[in-house]
Protein backbone atom coordinates (compact mmCIF):
# COMPACT_ATOMS: atom_id res chain seq x y z
CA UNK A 1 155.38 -0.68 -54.14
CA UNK A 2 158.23 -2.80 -55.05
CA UNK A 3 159.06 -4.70 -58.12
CA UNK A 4 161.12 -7.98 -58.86
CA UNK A 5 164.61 -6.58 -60.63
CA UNK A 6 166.51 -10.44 -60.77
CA UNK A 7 166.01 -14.33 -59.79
CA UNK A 8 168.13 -16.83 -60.27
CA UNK A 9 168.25 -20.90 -59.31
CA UNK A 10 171.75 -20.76 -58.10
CA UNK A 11 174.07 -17.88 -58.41
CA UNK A 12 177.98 -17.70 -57.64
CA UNK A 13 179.60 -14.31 -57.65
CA UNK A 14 183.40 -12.72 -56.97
CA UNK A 15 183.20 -8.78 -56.71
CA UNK A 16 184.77 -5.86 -55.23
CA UNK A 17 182.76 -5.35 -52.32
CA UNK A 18 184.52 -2.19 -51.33
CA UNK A 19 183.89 -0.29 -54.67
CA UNK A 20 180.01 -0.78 -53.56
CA UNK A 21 180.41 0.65 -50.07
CA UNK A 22 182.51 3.65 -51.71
CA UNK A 23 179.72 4.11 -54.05
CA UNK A 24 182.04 3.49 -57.63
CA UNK A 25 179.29 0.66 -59.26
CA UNK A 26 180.01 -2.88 -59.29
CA UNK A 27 183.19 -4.93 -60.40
CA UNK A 28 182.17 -8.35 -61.06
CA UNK A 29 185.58 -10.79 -61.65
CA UNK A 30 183.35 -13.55 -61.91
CA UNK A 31 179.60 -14.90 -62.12
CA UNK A 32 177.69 -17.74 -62.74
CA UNK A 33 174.31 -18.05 -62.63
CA UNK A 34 171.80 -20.47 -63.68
CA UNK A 35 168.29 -20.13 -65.17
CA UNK A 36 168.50 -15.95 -63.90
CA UNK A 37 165.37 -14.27 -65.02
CA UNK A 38 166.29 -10.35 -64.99
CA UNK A 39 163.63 -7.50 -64.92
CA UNK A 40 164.30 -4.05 -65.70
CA UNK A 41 161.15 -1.51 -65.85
CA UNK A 42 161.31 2.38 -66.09
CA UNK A 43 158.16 3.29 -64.53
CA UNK A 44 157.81 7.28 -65.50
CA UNK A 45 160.24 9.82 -65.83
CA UNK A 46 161.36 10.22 -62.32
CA UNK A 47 161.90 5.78 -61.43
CA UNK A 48 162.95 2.68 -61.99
CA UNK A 49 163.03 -0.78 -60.55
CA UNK A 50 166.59 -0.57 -60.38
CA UNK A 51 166.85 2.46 -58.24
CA UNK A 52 167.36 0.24 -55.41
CA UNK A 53 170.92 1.41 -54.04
CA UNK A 54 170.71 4.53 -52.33
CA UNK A 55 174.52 5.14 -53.83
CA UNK A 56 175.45 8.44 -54.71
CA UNK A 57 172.78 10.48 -53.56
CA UNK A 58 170.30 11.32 -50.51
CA UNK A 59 167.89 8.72 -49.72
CA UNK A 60 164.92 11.23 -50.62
CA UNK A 61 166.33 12.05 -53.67
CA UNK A 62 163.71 11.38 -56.35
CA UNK A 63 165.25 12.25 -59.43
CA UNK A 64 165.77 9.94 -62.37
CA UNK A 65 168.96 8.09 -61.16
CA UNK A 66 170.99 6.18 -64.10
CA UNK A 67 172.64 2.69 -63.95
CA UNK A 68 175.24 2.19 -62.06
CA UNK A 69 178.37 1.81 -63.44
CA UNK A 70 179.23 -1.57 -64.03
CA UNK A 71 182.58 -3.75 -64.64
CA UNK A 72 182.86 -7.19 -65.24
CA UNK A 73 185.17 -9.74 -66.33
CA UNK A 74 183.46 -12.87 -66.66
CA UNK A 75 179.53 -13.91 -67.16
CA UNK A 76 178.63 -16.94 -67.58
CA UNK A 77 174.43 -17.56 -67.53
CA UNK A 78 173.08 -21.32 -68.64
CA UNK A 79 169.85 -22.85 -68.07
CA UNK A 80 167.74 -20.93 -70.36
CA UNK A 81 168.38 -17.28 -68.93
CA UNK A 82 165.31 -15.16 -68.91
CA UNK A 83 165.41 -11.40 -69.40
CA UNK A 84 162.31 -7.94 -69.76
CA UNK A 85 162.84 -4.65 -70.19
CA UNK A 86 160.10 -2.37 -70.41
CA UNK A 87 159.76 1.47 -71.24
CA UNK A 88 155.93 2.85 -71.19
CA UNK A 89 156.79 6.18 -71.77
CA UNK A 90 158.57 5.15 -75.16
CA UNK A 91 156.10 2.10 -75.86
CA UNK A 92 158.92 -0.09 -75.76
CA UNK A 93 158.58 -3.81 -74.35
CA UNK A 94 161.16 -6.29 -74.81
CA UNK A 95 161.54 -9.95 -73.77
CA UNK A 96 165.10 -12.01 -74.07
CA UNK A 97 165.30 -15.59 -73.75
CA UNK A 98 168.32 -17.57 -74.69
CA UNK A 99 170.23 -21.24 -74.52
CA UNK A 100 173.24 -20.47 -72.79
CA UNK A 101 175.65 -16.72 -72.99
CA UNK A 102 178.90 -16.33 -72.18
CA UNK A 103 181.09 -13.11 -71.67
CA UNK A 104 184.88 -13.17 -70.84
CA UNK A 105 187.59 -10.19 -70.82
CA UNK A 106 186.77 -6.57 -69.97
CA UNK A 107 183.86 -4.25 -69.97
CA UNK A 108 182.77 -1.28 -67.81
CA UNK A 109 179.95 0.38 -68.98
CA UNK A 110 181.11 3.71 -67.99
CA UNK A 111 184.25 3.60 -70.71
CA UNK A 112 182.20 1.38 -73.31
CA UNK A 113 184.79 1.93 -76.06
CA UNK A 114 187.27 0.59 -74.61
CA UNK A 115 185.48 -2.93 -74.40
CA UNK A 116 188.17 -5.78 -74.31
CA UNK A 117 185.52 -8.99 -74.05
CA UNK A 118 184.42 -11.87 -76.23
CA UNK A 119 180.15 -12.35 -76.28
CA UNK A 120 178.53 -15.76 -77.10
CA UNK A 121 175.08 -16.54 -77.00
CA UNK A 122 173.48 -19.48 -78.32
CA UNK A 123 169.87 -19.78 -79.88
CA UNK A 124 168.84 -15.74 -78.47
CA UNK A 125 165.11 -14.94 -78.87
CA UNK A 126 164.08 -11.86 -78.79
CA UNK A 127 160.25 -10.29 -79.10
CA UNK A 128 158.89 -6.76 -78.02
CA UNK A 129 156.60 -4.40 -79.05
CA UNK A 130 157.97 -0.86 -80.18
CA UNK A 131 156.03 2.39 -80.76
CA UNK A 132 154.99 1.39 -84.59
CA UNK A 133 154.99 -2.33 -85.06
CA UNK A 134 155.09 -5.76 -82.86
CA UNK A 135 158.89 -7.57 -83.60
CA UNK A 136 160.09 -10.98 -82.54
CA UNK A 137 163.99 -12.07 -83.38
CA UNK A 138 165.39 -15.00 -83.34
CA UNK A 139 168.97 -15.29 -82.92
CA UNK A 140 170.59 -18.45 -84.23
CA UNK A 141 174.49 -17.37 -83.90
CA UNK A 142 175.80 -14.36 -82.77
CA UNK A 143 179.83 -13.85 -81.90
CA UNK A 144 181.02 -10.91 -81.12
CA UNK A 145 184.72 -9.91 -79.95
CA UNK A 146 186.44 -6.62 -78.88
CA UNK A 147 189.63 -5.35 -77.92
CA UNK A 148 190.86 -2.26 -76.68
CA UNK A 149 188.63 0.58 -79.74
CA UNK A 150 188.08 -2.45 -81.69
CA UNK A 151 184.98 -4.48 -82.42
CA UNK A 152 184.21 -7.63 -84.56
CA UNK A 153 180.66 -8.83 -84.72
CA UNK A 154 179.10 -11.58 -86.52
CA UNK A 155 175.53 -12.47 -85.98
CA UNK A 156 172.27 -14.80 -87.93
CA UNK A 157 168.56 -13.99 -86.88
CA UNK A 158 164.85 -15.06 -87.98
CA UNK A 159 162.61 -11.84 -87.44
CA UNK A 160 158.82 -11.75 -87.84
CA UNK A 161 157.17 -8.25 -88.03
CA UNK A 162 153.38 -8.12 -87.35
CA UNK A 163 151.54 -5.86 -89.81
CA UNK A 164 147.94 -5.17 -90.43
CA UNK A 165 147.56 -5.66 -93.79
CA UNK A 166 150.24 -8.39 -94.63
CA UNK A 167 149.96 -10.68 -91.54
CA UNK A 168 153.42 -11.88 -89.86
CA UNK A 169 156.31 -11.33 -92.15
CA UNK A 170 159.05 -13.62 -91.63
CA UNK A 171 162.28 -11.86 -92.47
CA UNK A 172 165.64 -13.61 -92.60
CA UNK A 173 168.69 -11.47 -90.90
CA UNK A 174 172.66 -11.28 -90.93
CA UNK A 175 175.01 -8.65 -89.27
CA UNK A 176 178.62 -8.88 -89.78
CA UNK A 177 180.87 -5.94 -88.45
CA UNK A 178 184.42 -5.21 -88.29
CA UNK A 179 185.32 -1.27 -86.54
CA UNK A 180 187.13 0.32 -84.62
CA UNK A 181 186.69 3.48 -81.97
CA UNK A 182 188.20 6.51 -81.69
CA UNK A 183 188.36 9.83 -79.76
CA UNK A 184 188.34 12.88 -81.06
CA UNK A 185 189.78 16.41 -79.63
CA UNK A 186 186.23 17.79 -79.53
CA UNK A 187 185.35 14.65 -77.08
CA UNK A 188 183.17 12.92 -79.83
CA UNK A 189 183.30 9.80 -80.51
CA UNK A 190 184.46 8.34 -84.18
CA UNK A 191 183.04 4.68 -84.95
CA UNK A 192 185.18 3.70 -87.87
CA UNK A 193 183.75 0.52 -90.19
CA UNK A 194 186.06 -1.05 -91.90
CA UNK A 195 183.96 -3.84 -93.02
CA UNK A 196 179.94 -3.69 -92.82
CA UNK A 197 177.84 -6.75 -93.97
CA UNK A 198 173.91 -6.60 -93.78
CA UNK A 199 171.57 -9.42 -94.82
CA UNK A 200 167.91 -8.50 -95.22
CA UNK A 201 166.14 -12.09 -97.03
CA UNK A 202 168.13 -12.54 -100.37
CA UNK A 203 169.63 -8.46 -100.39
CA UNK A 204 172.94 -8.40 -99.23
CA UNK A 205 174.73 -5.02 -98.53
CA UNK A 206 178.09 -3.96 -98.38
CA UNK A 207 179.27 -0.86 -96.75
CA UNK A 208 182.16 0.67 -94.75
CA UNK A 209 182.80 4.42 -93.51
CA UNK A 210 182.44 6.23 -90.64
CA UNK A 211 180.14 7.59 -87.87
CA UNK A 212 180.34 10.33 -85.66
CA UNK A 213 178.91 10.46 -82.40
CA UNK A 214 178.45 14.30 -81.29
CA UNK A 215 175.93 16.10 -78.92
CA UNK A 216 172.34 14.79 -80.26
CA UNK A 217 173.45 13.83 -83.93
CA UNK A 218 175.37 11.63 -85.86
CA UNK A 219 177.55 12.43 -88.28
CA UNK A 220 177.53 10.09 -91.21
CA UNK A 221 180.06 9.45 -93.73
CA UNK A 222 178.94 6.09 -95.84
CA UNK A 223 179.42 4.34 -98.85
CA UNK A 224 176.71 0.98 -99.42
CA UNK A 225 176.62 -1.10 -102.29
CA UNK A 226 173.88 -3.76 -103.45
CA UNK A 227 175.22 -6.59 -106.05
CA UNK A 228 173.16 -8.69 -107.73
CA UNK A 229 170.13 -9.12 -105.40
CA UNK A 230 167.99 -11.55 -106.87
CA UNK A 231 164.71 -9.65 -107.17
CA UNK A 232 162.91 -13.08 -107.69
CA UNK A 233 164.42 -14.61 -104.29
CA UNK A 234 162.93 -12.09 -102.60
CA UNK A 235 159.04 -11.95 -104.12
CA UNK A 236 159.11 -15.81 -102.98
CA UNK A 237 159.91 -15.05 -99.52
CA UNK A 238 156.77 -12.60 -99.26
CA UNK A 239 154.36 -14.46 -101.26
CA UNK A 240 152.34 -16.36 -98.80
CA UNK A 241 151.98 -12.86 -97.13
CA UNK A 242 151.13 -11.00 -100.42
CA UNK A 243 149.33 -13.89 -102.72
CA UNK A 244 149.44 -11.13 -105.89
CA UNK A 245 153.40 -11.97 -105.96
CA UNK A 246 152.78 -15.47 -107.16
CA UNK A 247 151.66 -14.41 -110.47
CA UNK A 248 155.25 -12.87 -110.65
CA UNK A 249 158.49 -14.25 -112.20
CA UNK A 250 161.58 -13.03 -112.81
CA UNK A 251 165.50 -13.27 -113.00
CA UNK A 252 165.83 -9.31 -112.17
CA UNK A 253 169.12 -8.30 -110.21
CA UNK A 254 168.86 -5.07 -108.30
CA UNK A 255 172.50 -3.43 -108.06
CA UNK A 256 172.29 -0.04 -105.80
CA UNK A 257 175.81 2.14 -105.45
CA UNK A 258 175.22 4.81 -102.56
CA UNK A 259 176.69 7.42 -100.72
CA UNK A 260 175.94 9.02 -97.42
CA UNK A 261 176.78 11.99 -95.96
CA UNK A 262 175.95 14.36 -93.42
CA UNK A 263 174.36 15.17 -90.21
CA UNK A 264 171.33 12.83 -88.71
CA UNK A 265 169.76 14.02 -85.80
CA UNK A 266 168.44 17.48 -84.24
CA UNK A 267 166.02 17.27 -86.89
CA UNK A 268 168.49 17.40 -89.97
CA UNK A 269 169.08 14.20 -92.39
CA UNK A 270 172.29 13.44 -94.46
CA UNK A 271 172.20 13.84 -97.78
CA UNK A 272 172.03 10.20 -99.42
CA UNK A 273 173.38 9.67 -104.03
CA UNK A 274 171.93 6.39 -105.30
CA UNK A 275 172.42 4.66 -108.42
CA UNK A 276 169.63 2.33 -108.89
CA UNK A 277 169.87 -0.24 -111.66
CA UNK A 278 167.88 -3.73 -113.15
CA UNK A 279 169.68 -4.62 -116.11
CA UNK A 280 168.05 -5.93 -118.60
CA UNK A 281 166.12 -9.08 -117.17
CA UNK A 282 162.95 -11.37 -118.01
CA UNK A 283 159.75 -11.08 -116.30
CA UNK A 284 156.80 -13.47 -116.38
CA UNK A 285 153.13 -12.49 -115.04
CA UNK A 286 151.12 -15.90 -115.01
CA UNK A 287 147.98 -16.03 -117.55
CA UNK A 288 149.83 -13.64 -119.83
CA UNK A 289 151.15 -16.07 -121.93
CA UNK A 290 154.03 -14.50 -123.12
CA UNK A 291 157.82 -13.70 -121.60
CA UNK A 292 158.24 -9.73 -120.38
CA UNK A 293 161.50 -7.86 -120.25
CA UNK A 294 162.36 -5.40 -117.36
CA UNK A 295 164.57 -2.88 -116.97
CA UNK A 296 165.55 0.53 -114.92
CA UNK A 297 168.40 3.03 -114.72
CA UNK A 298 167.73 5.44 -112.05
CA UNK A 299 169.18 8.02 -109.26
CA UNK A 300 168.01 8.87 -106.12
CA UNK A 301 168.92 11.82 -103.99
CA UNK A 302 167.97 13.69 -100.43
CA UNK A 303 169.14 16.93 -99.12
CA UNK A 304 169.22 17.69 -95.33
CA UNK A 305 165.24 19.19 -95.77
CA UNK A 306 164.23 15.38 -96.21
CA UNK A 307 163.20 15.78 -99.77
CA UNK A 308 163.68 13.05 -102.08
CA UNK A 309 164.05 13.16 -105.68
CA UNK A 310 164.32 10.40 -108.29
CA UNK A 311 165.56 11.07 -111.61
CA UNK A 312 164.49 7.78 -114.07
CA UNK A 313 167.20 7.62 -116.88
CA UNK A 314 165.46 5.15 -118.50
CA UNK A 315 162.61 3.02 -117.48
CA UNK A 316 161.67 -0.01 -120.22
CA UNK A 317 158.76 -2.59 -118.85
CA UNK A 318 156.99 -5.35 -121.67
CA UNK A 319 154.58 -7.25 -119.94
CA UNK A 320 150.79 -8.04 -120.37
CA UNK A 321 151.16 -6.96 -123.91
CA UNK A 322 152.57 -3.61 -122.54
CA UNK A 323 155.38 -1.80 -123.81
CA UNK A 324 156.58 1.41 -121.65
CA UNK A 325 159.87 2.66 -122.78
CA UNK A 326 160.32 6.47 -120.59
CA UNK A 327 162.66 8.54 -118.85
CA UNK A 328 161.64 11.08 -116.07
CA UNK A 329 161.71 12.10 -112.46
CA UNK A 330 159.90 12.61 -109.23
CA UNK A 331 160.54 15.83 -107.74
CA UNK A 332 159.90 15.19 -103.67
CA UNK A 333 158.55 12.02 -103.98
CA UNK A 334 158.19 11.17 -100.19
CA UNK A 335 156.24 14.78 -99.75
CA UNK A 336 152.44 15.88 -99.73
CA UNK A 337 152.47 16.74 -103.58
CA UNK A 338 155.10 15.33 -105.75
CA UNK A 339 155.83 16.54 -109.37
CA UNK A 340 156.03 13.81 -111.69
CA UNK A 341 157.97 14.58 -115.21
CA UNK A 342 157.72 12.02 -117.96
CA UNK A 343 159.02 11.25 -121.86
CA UNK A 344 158.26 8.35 -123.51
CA UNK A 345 155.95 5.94 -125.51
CA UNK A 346 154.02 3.65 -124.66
CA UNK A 347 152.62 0.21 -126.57
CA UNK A 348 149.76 -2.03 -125.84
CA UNK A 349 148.17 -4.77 -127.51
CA UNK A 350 144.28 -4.94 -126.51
CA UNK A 351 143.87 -8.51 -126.53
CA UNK A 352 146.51 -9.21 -123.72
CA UNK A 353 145.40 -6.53 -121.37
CA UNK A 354 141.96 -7.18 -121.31
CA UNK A 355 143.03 -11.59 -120.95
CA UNK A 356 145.27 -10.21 -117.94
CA UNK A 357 143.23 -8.04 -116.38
CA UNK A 358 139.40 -7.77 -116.86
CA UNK A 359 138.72 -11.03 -119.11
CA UNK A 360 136.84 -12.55 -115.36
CA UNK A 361 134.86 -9.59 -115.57
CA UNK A 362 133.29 -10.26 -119.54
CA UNK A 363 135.17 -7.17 -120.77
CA UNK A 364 137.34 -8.88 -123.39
CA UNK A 365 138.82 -6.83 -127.04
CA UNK A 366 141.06 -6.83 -129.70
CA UNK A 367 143.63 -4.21 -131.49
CA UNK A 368 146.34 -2.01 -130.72
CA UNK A 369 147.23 1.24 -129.32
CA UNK A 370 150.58 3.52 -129.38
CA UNK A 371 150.71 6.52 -127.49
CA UNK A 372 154.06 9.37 -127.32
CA UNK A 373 154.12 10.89 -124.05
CA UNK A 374 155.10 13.92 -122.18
CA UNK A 375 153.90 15.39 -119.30
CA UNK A 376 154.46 17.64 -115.95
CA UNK A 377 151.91 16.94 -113.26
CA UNK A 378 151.43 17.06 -109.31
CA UNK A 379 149.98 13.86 -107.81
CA UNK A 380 147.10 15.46 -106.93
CA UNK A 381 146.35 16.51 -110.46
CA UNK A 382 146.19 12.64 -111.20
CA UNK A 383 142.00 12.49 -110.69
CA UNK A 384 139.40 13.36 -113.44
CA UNK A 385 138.31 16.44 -111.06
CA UNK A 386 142.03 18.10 -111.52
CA UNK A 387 143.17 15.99 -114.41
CA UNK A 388 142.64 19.26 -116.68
CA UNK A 389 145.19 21.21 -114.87
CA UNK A 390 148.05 18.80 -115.63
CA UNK A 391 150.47 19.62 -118.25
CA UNK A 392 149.90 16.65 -120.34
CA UNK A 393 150.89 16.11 -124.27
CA UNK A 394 149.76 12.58 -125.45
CA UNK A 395 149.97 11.69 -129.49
CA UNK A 396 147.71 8.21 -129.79
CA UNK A 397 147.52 5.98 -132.68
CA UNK A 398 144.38 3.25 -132.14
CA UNK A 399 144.47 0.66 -134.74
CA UNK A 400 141.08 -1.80 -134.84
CA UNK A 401 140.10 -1.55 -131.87
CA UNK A 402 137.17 -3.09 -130.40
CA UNK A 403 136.18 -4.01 -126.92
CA UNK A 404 133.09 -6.41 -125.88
CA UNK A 405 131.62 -6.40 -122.82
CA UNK A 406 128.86 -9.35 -123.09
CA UNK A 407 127.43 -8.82 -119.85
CA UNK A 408 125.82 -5.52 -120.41
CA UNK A 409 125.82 -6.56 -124.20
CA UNK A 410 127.77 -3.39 -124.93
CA UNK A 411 130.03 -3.19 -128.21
CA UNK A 412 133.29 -0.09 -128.83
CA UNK A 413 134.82 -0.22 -132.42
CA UNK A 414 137.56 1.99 -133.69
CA UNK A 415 138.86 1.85 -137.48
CA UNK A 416 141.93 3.25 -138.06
CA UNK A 417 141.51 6.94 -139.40
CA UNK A 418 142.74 8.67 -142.83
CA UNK A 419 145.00 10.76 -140.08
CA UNK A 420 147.60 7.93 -138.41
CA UNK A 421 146.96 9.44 -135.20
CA UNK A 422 145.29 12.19 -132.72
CA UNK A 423 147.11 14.79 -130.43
CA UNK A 424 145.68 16.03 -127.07
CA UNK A 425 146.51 18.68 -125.33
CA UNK A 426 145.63 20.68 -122.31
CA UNK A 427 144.71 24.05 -123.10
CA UNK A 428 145.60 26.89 -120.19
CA UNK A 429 142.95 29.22 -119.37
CA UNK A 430 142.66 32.54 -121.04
CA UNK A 431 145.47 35.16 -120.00
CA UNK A 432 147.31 32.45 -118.26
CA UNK A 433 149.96 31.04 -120.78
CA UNK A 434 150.99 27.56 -120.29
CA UNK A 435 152.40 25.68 -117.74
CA UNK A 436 153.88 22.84 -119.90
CA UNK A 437 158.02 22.45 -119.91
CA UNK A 438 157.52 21.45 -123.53
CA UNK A 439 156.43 24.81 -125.36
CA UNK A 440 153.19 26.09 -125.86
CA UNK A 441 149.81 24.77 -126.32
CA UNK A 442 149.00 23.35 -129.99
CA UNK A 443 145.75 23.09 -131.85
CA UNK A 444 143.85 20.00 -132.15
CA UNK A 445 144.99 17.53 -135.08
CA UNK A 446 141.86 16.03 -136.61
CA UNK A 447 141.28 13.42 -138.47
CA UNK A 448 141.40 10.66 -135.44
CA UNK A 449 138.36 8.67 -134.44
């Protein structure tokens, strides 16, 4: 069975012949080719459509064979070229499609590094399918030029991601790269960036470092920083996917400082220090009524084990007549079970919760609540069946409350007790002390209704 590897309308070519019949690749000086429509398929471990060239090898020789080693000088491919690569075994299908390219200077693919070439390609579109999601891209500039270890790349690209739950996300891109290559006495490969600019929607990141390339790993040596993204740019871009974000408004900046280091690869991750911060910043949920505040001081870390912790310095959100002013952490947030720790107190006024959030259902009340908490507890504690082996300490103050809910004509009131306020407390089993990071267990305070 054979398969279709290229086509073109016309094509115009100046190559050294003789490094084919000596078997050392292909040196292309020069080609042109218009409207070329380029195929390349692995079929299974063992072939692929390219494996046409009997160079190098026996002709019965059915091992995987790679490329061939390439060199050109210059490319130049108009007429809307036309370009699939497909890779069952990985689930990987792309397909290229693209104005006009243009390459001119020095490449061999065998000595990539040393890539001395300028790249243009005008209005690129790109779509695939890899092993977790469906992408498209489409590439409205990219320029990219290299001299001997040196690269600069700049490139702007529409993607849409199909998901199952959020329809086709349209994601604005930018890439801008300045770096440089370098060989090492060990033989590995050192990518140095000077200068690395990544543009995900209205987040822009800034990073430079280094990378290197060793026998199946990476070794990573990073520093990213986040300035200023405008939280509220970004829920706009995503609400006609997510309709829940148009209730939101807000003039929050996210600012992330980061550093990462270590090895990635072999089944080991670099370790990753994060400074998250909102500073302090309005936020509006429609119906409310009223203006919110946000804000957030944070760090998050990883080891090489993957675990990731997150260590809340100081969490403060008013909104829907909530007040939440904590501090805290996640310990392994990403695993199975994560332990939550918390500190803080909480406000809420009745009458704004139950507007926001259950007023369509006829459940509508009045009054106010402030609770003090602390607490140590695994996410899976967080049900009623397991809720009673969380370490838990809340101290609640209910003033007037009262909550109607007219359809099922059922009434709640609460008058504020000769004792301000009522403590609750899980009490450990007999014999088995207490779990709680905050001392022992206490006795009930009465008094609270």
């Amino acid at each position: 069975e054979v398969d279709t590897l290229a086509s073109f309308r016309h094509l115009s070519v100046s190559l050294n012949y003789m490094g084919i019949i000596r078997g050392n690749g292909f040196h292309i000086r020069k080609a042109e080719l218009t409207h070329p429509r380029i195929f390349a398929h692995y079929y299974d471990s063992s072939a692929a459509n390219w494996d046409i060239l009997p160079i190098g090898g026996p002709k019965k020789d059915t091992t995987k064979k790679p490329a061939p080693r390439i060199e050109i000088n210059k490319v130049n491919m108009g007429d809307r070229p036309f370009i699939v690569f497909t890779n069952p075994r990985d689930t990987i299908h792309g397909m290229f499609t693209m104005r006009r390219l243009s390459l001119d200077g020095h490449l061999d693919t065998r000595d990539i590094e040393k890539i001395e070439s300028a790249l243009e390609v005008d209005s690129l579109f790109v779509s695939g399918r890899l092993p977790a999601d469906t992408v498209a891209v489409a590439l409205q500039s990219l320029r990219a030029k290299g001299g001997e270890r040196h690269l600069e790349l700049d490139a702007k690209a529409q993607a849409w991601l199909a998901t199952g739950k959020f329809g086709r996300l349209r994601v604005p891109l930018g890439v801008s790269l300045d770096g440089g290559f370098r060989e090492r006495q060990d033989d590995s490969l050192e990518v140095t960036l000077n200068r690395l600019g990544l543009d995900v929607s209205a987040l822009h990141l800034d990073g430079k470092g280094s990378v290197t390339a060793g026998k199946g790993a990476y070794d990573l040596d990073i520093e990213a920083h986040v300035k200023d993204c405008p939280l509220g740019e970004l829920i706009e871009e995503f609400q006609d996917n997510i309709p829940a974000l148009k209730k939101i408004d807000t003039d929050a900046r996210l600012i992330v400082d980061a550093i990462v280091k270590g090895v990635y690869g072999g089944g080991r991750m670099p370790s990753i220090d994060a400074d998250v911060t909102i500073p302090p910043a309005k936020v509006d949920y429609e119906g409310v009524g009223r203006k919110g505040r946000l804000a957030l001081d944070a760090k998050i870390t990883t080891d090489d084990l993957k675990a990731v912790d997150a260590d809340i310095r100081n969490l403060f959100l008013d909104i829907v007549g909530a007040k939440i002013d904590l501090d805290g952490g996640v310990k392994d947030a990403l695993g199975e079970d994560p332990l939550i720790v918390f500190d803080g107190t909480a406000r809420a006024r009745v009458d704004s919760l139950t507007r926001a959030f259950t007023a369509d259902r006829g459940i509508t009340g009045t009054g106010a609540i402030d609770a003090k908490l602390h607490g140590r507890v695994r996410k899976s504690e967080l049900n009623l069946a397991k809720i009673g082996a969380a370490d838990i300490l809340c101290n609640l103050d209910a003033r007037d409350l009262s909550i109607q809910d007219a359809p099922d004509s059922i009434d709640a009131f609460g008058r504020e007790p000769a004792a301000p306020d009522a403590e609750f407390r899980r009490y450990p089993e007999k014999g088995q002390g207490t779990h709680s990071p905050y001392g022992p267990s206490e006795t009930w305070k009465p008094g609270a209704s």
